[in-house]
Each structure stands twice: as structure tokens, then as C-alpha cells.
PDB file of N, CA and C in Angstrom:
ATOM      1  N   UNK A   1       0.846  -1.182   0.000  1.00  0.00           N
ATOM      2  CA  UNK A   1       0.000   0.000   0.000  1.00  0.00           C
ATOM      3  C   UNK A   1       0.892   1.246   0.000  1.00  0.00           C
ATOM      4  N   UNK A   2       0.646   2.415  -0.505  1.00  0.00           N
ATOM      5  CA  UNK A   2       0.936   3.430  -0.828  1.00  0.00           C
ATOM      6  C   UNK A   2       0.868   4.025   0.529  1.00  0.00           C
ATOM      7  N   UNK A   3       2.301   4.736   0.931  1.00  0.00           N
ATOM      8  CA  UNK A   3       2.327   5.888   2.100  1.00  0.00           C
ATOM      9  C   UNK A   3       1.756   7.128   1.372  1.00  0.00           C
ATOM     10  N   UNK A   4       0.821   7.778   2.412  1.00  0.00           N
ATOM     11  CA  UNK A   4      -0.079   9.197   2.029  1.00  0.00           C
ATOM     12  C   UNK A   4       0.420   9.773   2.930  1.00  0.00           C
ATOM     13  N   UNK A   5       0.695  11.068   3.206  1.00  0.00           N
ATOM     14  CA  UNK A   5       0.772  11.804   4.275  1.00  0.00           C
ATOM     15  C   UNK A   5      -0.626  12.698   4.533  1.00  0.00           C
ATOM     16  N   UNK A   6      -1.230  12.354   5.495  1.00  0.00           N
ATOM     17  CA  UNK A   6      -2.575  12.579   6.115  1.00  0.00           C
ATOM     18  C   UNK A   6      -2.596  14.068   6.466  1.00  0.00           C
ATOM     19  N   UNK A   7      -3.024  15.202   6.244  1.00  0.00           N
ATOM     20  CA  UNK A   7      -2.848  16.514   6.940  1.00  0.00           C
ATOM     21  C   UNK A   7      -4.217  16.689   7.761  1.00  0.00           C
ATOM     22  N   UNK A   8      -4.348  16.952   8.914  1.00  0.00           N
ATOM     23  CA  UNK A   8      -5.524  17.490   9.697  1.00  0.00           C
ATOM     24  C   UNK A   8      -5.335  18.629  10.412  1.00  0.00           C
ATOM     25  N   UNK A   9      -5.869  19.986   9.477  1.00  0.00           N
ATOM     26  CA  UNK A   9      -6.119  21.149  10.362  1.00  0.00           C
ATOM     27  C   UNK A   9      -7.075  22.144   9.576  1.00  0.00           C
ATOM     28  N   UNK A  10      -8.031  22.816  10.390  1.00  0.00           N
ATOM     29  CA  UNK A  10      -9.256  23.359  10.553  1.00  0.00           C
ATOM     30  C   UNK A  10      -9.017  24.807   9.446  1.00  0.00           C
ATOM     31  N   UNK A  11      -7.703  25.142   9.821  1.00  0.00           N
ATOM     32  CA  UNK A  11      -7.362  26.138   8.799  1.00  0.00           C
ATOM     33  C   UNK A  11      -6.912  25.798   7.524  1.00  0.00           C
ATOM     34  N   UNK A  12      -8.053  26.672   6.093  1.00  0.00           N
ATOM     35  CA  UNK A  12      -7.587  26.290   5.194  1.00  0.00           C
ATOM     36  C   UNK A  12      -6.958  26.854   4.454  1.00  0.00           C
ATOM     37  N   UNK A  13      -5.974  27.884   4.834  1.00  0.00           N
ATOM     38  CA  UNK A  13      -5.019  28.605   4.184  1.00  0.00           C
ATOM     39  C   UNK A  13      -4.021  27.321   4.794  1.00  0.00           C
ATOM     40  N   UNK A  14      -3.570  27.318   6.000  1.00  0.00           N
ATOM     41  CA  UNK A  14      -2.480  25.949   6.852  1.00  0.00           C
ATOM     42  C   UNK A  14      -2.482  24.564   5.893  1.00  0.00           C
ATOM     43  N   UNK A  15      -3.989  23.859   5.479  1.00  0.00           N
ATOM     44  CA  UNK A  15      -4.194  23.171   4.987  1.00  0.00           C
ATOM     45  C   UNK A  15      -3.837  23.436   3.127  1.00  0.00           C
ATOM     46  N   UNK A  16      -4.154  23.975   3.066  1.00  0.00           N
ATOM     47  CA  UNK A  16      -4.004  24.163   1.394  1.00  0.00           C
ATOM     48  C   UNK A  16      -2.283  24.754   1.213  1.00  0.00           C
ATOM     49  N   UNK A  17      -1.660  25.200   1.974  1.00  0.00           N
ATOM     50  CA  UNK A  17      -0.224  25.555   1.693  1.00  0.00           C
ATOM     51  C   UNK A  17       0.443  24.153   1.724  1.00  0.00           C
ATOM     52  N   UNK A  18       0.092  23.511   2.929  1.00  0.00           N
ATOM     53  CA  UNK A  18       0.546  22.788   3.144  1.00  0.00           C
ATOM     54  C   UNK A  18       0.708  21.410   2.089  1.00  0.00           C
ATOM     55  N   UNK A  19      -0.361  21.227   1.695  1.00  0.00           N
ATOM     56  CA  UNK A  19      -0.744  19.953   0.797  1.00  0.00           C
ATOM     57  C   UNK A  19      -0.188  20.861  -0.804  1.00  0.00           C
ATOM     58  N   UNK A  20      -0.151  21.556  -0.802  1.00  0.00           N
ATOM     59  CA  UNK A  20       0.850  22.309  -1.718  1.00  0.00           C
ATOM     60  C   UNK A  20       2.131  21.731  -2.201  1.00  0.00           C
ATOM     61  N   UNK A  21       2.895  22.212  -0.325  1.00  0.00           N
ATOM     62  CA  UNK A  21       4.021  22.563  -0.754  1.00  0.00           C
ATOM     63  C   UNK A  21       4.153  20.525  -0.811  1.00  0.00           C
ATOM     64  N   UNK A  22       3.717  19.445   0.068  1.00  0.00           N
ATOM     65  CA  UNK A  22       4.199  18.377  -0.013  1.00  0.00           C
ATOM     66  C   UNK A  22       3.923  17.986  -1.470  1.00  0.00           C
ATOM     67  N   UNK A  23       2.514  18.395  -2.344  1.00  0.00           N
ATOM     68  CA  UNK A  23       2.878  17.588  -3.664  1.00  0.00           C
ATOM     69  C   UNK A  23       3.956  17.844  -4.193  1.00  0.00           C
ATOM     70  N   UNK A  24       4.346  19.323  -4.348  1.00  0.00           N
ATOM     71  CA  UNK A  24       5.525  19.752  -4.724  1.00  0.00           C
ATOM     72  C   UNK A  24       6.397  18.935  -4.375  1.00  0.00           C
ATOM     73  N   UNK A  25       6.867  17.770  -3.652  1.00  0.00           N
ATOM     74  CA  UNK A  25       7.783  16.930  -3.148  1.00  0.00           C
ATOM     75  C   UNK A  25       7.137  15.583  -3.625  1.00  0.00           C
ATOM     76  N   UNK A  26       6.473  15.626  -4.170  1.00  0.00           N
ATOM     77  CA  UNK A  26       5.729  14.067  -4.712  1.00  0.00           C
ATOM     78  C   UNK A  26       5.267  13.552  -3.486  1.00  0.00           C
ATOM     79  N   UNK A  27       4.506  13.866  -2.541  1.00  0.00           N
ATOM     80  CA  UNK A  27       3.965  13.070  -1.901  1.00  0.00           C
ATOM     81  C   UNK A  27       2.390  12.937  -1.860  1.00  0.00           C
ATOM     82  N   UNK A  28       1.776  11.821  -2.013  1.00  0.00           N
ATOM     83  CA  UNK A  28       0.096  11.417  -2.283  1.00  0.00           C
ATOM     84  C   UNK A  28      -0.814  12.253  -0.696  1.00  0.00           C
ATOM     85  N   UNK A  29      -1.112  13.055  -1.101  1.00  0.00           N
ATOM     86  CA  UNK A  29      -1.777  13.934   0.397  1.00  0.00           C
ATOM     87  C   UNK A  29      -2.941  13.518   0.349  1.00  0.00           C
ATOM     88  N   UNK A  30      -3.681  13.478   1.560  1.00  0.00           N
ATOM     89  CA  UNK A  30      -5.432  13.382   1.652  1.00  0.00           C
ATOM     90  C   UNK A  30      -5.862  14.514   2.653  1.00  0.00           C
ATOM     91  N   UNK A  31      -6.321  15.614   2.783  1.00  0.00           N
ATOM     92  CA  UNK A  31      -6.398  16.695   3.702  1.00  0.00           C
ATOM     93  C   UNK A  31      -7.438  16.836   4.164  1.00  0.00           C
ATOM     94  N   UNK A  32      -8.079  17.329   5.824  1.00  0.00           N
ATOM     95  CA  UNK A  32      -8.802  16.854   6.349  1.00  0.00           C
ATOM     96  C   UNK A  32      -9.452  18.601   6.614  1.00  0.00           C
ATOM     97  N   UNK A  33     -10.652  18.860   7.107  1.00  0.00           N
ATOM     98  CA  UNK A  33     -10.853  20.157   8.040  1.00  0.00           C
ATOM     99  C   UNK A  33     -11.483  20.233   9.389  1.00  0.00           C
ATOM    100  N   UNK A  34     -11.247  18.748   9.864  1.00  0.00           N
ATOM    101  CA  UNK A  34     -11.589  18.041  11.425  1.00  0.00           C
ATOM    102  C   UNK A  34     -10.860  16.448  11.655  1.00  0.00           C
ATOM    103  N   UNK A  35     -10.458  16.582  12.840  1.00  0.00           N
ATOM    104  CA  UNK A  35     -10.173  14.937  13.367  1.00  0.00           C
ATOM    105  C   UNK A  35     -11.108  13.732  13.050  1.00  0.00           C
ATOM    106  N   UNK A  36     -12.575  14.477  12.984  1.00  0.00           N
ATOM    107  CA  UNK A  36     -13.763  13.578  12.822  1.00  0.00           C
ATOM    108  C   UNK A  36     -13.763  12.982  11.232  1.00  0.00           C
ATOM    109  N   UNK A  37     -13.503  13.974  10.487  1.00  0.00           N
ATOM    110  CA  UNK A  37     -13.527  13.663   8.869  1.00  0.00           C
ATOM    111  C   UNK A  37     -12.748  12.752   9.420  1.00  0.00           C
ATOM    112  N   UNK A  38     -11.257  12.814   9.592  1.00  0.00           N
ATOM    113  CA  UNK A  38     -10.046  11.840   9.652  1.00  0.00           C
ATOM    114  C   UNK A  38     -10.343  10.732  10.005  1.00  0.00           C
ATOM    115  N   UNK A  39     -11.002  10.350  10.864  1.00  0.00           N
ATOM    116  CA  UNK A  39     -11.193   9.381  11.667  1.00  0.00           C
ATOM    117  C   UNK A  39     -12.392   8.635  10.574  1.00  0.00           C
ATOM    118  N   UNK A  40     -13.335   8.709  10.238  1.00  0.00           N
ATOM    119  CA  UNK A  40     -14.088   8.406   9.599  1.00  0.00           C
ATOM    120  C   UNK A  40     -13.376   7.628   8.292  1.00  0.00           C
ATOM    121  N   UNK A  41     -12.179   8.388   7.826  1.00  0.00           N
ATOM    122  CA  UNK A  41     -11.517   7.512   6.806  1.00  0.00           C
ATOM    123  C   UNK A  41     -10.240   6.619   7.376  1.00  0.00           C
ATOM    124  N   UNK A  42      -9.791   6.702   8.757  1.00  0.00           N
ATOM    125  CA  UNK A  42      -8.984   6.470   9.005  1.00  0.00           C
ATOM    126  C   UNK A  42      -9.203   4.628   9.250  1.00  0.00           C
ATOM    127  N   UNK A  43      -8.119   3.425   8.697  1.00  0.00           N
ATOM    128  CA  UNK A  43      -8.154   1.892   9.326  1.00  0.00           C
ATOM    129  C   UNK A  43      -6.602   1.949   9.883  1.00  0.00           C
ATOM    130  N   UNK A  44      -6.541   1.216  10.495  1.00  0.00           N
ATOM    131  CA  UNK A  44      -5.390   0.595  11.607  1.00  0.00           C
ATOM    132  C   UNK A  44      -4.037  -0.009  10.396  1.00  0.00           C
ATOM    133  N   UNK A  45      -5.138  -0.219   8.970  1.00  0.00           N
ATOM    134  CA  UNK A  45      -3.713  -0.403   7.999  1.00  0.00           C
ATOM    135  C   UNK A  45      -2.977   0.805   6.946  1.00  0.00           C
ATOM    136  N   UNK A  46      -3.611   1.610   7.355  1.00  0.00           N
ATOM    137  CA  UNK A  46      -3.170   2.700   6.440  1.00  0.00           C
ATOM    138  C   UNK A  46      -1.626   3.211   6.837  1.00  0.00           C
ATOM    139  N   UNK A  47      -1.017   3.349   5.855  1.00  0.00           N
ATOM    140  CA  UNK A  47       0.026   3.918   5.977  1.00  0.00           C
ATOM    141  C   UNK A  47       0.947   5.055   5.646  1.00  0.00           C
ATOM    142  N   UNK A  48       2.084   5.738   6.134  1.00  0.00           N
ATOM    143  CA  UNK A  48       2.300   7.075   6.048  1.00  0.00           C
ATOM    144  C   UNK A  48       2.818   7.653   7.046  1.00  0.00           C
ATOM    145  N   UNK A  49       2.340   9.039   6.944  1.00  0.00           N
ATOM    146  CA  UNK A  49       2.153   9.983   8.147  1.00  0.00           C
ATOM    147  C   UNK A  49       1.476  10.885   8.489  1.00  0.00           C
ATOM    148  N   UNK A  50       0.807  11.148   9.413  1.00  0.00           N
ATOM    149  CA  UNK A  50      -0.320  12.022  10.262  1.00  0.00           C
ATOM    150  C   UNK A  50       0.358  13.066  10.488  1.00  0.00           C
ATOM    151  N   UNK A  51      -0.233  14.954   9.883  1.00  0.00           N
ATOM    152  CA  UNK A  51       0.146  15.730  10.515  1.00  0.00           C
ATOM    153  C   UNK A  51      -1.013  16.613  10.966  1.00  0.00           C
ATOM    154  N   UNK A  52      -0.902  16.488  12.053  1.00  0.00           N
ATOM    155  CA  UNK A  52      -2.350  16.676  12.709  1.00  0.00           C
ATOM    156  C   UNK A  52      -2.410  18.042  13.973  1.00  0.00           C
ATOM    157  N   UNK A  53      -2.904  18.914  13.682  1.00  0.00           N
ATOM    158  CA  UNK A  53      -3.094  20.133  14.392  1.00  0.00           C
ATOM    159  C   UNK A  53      -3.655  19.869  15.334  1.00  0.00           C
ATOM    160  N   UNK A  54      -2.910  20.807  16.756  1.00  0.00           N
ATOM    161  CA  UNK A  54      -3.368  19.789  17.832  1.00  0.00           C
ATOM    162  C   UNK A  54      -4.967  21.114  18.182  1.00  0.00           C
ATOM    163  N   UNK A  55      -5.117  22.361  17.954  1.00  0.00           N
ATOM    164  CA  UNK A  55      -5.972  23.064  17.784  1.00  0.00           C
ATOM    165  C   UNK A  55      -7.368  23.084  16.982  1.00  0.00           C
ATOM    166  N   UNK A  56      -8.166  21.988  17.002  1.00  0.00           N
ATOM    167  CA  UNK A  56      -9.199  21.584  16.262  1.00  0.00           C
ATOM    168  C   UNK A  56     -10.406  21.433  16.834  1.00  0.00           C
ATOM    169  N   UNK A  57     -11.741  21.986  16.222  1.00  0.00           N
ATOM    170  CA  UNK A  57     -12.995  22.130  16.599  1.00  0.00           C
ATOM    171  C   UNK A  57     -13.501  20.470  17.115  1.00  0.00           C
ATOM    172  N   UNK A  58     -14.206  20.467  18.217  1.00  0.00           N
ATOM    173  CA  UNK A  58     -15.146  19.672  18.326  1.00  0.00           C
ATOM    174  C   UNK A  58     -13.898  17.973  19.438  1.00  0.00           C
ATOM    175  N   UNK A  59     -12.915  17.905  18.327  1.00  0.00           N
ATOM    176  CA  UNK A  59     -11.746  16.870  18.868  1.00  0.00           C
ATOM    177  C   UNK A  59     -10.954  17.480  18.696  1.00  0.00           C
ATOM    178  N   UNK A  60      -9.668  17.964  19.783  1.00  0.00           N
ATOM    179  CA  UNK A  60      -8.808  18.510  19.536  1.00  0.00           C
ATOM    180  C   UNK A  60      -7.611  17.572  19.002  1.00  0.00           C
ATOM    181  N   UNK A  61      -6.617  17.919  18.248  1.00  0.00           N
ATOM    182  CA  UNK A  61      -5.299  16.794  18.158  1.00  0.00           C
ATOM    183  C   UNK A  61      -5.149  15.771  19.163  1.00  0.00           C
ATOM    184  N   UNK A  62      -5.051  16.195  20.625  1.00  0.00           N
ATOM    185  CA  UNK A  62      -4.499  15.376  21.286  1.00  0.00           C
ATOM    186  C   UNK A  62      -6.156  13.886  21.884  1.00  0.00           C
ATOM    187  N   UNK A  63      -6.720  14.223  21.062  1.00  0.00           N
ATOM    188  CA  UNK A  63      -8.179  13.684  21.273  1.00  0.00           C
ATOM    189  C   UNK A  63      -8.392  12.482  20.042  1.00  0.00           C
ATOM    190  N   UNK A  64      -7.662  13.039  19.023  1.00  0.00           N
ATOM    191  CA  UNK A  64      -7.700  12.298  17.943  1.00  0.00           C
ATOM    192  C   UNK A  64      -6.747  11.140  17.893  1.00  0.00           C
ATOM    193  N   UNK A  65      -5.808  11.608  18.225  1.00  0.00           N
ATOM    194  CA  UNK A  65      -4.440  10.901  18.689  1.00  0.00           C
ATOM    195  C   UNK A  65      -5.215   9.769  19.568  1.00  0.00           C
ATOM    196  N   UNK A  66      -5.408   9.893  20.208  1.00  0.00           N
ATOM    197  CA  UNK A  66      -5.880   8.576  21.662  1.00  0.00           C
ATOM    198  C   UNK A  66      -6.907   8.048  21.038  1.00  0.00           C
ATOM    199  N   UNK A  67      -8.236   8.644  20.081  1.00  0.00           N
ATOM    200  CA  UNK A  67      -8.456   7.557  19.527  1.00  0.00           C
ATOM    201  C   UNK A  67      -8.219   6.506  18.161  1.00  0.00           C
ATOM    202  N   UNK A  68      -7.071   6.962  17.845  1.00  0.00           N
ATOM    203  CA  UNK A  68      -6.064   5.893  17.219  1.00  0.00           C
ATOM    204  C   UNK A  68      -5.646   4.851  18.162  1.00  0.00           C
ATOM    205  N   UNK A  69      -5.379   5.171  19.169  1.00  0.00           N
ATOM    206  CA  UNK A  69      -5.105   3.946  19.932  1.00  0.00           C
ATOM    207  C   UNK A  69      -3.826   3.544  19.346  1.00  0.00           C
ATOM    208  N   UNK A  70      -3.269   2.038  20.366  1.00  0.00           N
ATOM    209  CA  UNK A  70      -2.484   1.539  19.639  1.00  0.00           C
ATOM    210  C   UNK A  70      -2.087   0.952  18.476  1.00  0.00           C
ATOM    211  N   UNK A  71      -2.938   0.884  18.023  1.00  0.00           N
ATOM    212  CA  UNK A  71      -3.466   0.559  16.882  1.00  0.00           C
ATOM    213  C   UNK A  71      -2.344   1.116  15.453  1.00  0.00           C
ATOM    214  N   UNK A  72      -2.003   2.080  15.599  1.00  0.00           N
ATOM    215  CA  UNK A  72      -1.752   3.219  14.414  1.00  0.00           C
ATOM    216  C   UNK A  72      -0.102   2.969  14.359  1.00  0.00           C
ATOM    217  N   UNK A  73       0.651   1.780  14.910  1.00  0.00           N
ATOM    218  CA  UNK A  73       1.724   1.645  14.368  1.00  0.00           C
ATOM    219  C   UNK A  73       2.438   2.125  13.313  1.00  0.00           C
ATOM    220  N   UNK A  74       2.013   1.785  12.004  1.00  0.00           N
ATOM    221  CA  UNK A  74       2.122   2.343  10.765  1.00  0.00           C
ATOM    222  C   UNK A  74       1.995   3.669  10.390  1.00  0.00           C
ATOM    223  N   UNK A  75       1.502   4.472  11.304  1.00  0.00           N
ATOM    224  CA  UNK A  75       1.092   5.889  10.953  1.00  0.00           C
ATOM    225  C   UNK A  75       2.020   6.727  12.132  1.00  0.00           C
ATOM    226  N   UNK A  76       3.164   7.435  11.934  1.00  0.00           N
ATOM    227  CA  UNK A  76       3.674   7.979  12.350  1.00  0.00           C
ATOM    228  C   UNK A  76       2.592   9.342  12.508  1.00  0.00           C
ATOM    229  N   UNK A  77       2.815  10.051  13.879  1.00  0.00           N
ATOM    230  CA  UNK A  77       2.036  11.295  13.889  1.00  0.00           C
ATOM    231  C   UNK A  77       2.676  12.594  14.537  1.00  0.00           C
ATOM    232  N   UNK A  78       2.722  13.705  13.283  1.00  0.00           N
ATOM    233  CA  UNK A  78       3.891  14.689  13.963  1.00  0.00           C
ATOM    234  C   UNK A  78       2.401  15.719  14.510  1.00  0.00           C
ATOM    235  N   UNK A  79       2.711  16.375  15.298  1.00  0.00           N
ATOM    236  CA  UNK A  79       1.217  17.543  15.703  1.00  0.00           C
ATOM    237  C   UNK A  79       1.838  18.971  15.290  1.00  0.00           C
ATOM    238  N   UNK A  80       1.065  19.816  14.910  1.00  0.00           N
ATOM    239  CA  UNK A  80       1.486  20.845  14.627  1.00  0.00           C
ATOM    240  C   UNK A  80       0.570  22.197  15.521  1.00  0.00           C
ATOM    241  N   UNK A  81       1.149  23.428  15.828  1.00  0.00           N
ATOM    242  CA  UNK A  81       0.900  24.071  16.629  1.00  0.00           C
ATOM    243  C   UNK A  81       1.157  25.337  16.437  1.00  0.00           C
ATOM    244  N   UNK A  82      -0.013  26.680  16.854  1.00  0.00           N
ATOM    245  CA  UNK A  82       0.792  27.932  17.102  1.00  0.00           C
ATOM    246  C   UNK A  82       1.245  28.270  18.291  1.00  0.00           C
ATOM    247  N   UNK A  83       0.828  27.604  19.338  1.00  0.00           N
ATOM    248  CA  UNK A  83       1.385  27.775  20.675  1.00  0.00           C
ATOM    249  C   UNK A  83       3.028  27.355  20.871  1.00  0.00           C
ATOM    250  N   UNK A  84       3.655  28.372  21.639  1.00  0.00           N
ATOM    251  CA  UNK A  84       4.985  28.148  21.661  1.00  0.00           C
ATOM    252  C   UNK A  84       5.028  27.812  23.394  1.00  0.00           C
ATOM    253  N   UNK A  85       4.851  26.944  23.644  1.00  0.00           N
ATOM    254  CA  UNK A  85       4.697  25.932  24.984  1.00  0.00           C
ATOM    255  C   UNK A  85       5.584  25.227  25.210  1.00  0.00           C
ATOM    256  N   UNK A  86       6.371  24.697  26.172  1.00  0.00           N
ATOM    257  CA  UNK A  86       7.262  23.150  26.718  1.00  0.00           C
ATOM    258  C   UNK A  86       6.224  22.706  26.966  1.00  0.00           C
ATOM    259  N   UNK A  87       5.222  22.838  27.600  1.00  0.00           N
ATOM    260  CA  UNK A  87       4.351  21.715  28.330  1.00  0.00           C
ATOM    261  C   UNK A  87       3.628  21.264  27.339  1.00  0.00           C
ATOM    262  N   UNK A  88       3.279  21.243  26.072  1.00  0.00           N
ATOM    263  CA  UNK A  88       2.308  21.243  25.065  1.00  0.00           C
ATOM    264  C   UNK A  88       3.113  20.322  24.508  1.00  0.00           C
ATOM    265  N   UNK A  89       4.409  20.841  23.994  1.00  0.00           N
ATOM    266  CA  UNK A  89       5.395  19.591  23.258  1.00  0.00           C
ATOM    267  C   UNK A  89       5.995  18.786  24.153  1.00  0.00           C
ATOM    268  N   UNK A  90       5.910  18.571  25.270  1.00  0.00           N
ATOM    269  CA  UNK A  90       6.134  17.914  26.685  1.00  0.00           C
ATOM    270  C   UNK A  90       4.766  16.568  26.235  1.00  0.00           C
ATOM    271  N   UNK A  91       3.617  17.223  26.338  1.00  0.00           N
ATOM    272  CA  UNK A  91       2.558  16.177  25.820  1.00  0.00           C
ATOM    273  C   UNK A  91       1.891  15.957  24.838  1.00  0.00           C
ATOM    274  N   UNK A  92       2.601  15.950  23.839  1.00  0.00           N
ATOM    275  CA  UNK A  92       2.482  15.531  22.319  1.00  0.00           C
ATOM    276  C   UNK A  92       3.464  14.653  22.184  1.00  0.00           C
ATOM    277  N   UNK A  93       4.850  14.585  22.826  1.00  0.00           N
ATOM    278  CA  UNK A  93       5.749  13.689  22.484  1.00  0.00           C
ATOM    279  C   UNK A  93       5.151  12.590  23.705  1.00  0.00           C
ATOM    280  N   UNK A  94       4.561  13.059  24.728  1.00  0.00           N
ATOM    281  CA  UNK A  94       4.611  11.634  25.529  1.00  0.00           C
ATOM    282  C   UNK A  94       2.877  10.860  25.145  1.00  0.00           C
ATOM    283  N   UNK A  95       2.497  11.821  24.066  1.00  0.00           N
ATOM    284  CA  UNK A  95       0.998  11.110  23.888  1.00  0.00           C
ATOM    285  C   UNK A  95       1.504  10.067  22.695  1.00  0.00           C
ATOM    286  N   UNK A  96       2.574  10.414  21.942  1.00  0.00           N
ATOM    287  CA  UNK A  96       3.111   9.338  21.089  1.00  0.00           C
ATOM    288  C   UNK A  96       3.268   9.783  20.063  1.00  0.00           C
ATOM    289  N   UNK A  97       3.140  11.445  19.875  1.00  0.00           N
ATOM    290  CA  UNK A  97       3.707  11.764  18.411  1.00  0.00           C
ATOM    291  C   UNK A  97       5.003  12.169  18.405  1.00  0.00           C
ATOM    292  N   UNK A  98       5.610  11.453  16.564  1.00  0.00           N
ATOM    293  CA  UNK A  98       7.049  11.565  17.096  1.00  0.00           C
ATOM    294  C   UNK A  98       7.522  12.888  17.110  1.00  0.00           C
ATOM    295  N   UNK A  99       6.870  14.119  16.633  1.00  0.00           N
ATOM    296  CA  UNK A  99       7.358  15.245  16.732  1.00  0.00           C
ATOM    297  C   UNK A  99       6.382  16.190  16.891  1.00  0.00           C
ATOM    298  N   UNK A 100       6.671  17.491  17.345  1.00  0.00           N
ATOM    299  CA  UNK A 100       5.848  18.241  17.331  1.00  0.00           C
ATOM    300  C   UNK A 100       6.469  20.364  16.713  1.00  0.00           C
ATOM    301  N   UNK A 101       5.652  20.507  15.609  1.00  0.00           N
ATOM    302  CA  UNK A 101       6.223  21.367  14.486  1.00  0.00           C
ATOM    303  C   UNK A 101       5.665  22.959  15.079  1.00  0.00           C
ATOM    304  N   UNK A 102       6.067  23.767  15.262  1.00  0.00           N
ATOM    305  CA  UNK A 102       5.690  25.162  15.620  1.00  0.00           C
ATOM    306  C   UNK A 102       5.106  25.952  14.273  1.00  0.00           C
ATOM    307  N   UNK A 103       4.053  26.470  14.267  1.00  0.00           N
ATOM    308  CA  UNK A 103       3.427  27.529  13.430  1.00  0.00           C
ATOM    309  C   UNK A 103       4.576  28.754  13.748  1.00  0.00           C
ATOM    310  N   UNK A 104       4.672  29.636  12.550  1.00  0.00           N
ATOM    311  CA  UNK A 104       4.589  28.376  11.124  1.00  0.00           C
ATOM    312  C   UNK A 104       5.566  27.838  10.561  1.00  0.00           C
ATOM    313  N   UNK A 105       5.068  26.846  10.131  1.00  0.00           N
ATOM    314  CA  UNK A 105       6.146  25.704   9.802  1.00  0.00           C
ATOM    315  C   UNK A 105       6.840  26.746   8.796  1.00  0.00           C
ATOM    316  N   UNK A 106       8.604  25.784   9.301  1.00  0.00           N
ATOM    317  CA  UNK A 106       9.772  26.039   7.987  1.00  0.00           C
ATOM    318  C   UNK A 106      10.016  24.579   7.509  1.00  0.00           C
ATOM    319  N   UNK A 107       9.342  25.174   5.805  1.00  0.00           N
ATOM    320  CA  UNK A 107       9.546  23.766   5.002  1.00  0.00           C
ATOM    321  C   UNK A 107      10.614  22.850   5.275  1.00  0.00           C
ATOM    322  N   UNK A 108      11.876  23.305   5.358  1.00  0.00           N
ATOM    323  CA  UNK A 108      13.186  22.291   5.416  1.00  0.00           C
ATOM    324  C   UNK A 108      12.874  21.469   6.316  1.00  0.00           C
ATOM    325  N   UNK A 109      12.792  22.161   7.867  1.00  0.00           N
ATOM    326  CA  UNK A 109      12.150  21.299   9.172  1.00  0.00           C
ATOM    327  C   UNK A 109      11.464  20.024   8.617  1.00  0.00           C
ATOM    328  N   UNK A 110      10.425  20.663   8.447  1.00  0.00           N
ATOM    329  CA  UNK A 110       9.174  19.490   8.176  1.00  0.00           C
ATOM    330  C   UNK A 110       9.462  18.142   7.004  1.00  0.00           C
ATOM    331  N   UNK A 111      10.077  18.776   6.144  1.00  0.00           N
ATOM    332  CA  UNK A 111      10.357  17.821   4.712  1.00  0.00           C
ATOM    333  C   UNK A 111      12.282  16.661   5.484  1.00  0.00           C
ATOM    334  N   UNK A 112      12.449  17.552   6.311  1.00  0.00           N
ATOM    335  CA  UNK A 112      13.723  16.301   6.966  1.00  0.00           C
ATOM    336  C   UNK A 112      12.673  15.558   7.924  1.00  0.00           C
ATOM    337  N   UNK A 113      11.680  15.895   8.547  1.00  0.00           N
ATOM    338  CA  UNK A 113      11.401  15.143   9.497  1.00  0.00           C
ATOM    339  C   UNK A 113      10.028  13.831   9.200  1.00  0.00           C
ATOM    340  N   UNK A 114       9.617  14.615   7.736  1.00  0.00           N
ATOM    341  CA  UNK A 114       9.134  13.605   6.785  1.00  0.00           C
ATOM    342  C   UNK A 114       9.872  12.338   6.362  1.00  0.00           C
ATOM    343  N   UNK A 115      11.095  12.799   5.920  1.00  0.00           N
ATOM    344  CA  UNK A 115      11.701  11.705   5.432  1.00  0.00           C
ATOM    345  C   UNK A 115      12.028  10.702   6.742  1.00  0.00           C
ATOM    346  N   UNK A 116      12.662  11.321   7.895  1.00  0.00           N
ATOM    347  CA  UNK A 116      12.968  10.479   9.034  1.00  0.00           C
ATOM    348  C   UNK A 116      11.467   9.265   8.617  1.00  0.00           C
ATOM    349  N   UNK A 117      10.265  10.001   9.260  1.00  0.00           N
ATOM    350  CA  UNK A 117       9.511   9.452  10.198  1.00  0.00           C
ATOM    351  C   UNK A 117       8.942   8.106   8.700  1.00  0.00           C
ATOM    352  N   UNK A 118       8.839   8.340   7.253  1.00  0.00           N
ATOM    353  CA  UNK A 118       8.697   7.389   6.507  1.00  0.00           C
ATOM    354  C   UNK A 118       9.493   7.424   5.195  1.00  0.00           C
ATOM    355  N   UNK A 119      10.959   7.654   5.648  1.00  0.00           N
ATOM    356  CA  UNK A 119      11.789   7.419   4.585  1.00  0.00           C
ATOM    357  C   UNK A 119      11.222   7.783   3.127  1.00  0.00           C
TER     358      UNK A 119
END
């Protein structure tokens, strides 16, 4: 199966730059404007990576995250944020995402930490 990189955030200027700049890098995007859309398409075999705003109506990131469960092996999940917090990226890395990206993102950042998280 084909790695997608999953984008989930409410903003669609964030969302549409974003899924932008990754085709621009050849990567297959599916972009979301809630955790709930996400989840609705989301199975336990999909593969890739989740970049998922932890600032979202109704389920926030860190809401969406837990209900992936353990389950989401295959899906690496970086969270992205405008809050400039320790305690926020304190619990995003211990909720299990492997990174967590500051608004607003600098492409280089994000596109090395793409490749880390699915080569």
C-alpha cells in the first residue's frame, strides 16, 4: 500500500499551503478540516504519516491521537501548533507523536522530518 501523508487542520489557508508545498515533493496527500472527517476515513492499515493540528474544533489533536489507539503503528504522527509551549510539546511527544512542528512551519524542518519518520 501506498504511504499518504494525512494533513488534519481546521485552517484552510495551513491546509491548502501545506498539501501544496508536499505535492511539490511528490507526496500522495489526503487533507482533512476536522479529526472527525479523519477518523471516519482512518483503518489501523493505512500507511504514512499524520500531521495533525493539535488546535481543532469539536476533537482537539491530542483527542484524535488517543483515539487511534495503539493501533496506528504504521502511521507515524507529527502535531502541529501555534502555541509556543514546553508543556504542550512535553505532551504531544509523551501522547506518542514523534514530533511536534511550531506555526509556522519552515519547510526544510518538516520535509527532513518527513523523510525520518517514513523514509
Amino acid at each position: 500500500m501506498a504511504k499518504t501523508l494525512y494533513i488534519v487542520d481546521d485552517d484552510d489557508a495551513v491546509r491548502d499551503s501545506l498539501q501544496g508545498l508536499l505535492e511539490l515533493h511528490s507526496y500522495d496527500i489526503e487533507a482533512f478540516a476536522s479529526g472527525r472527517e479523519f477518523l471516519k476515513r482512518y483503518t489501523p492499515d493505512i500507511e504514512g504519516c499524520l500531521i495533525l493540528d493539535i488546535n481543532l474544533p469539536e476533537l482537539d489533536g491530542f483527542e484524535v491521537l488517543s483515539c487511534l489507539g495503539p493501533s496506528r503503528a504504521a502511521l507515524p504522527v507529527m502535531m502541529i501548533t501555534a502555541q509556543d509551549d514546553q508543556a504542550i510539546e512535553s505532551r504531544a511527544l509523551h501522547a506518542g507523536a514523534t514530533a511536534l512542528i511550531k506555526k509556522p512551519l519552515i519547510a526544510d524542518r518538516l520535509l527532513a522530518l518527513l523523510r525520518t519518520a517514513i523514509g
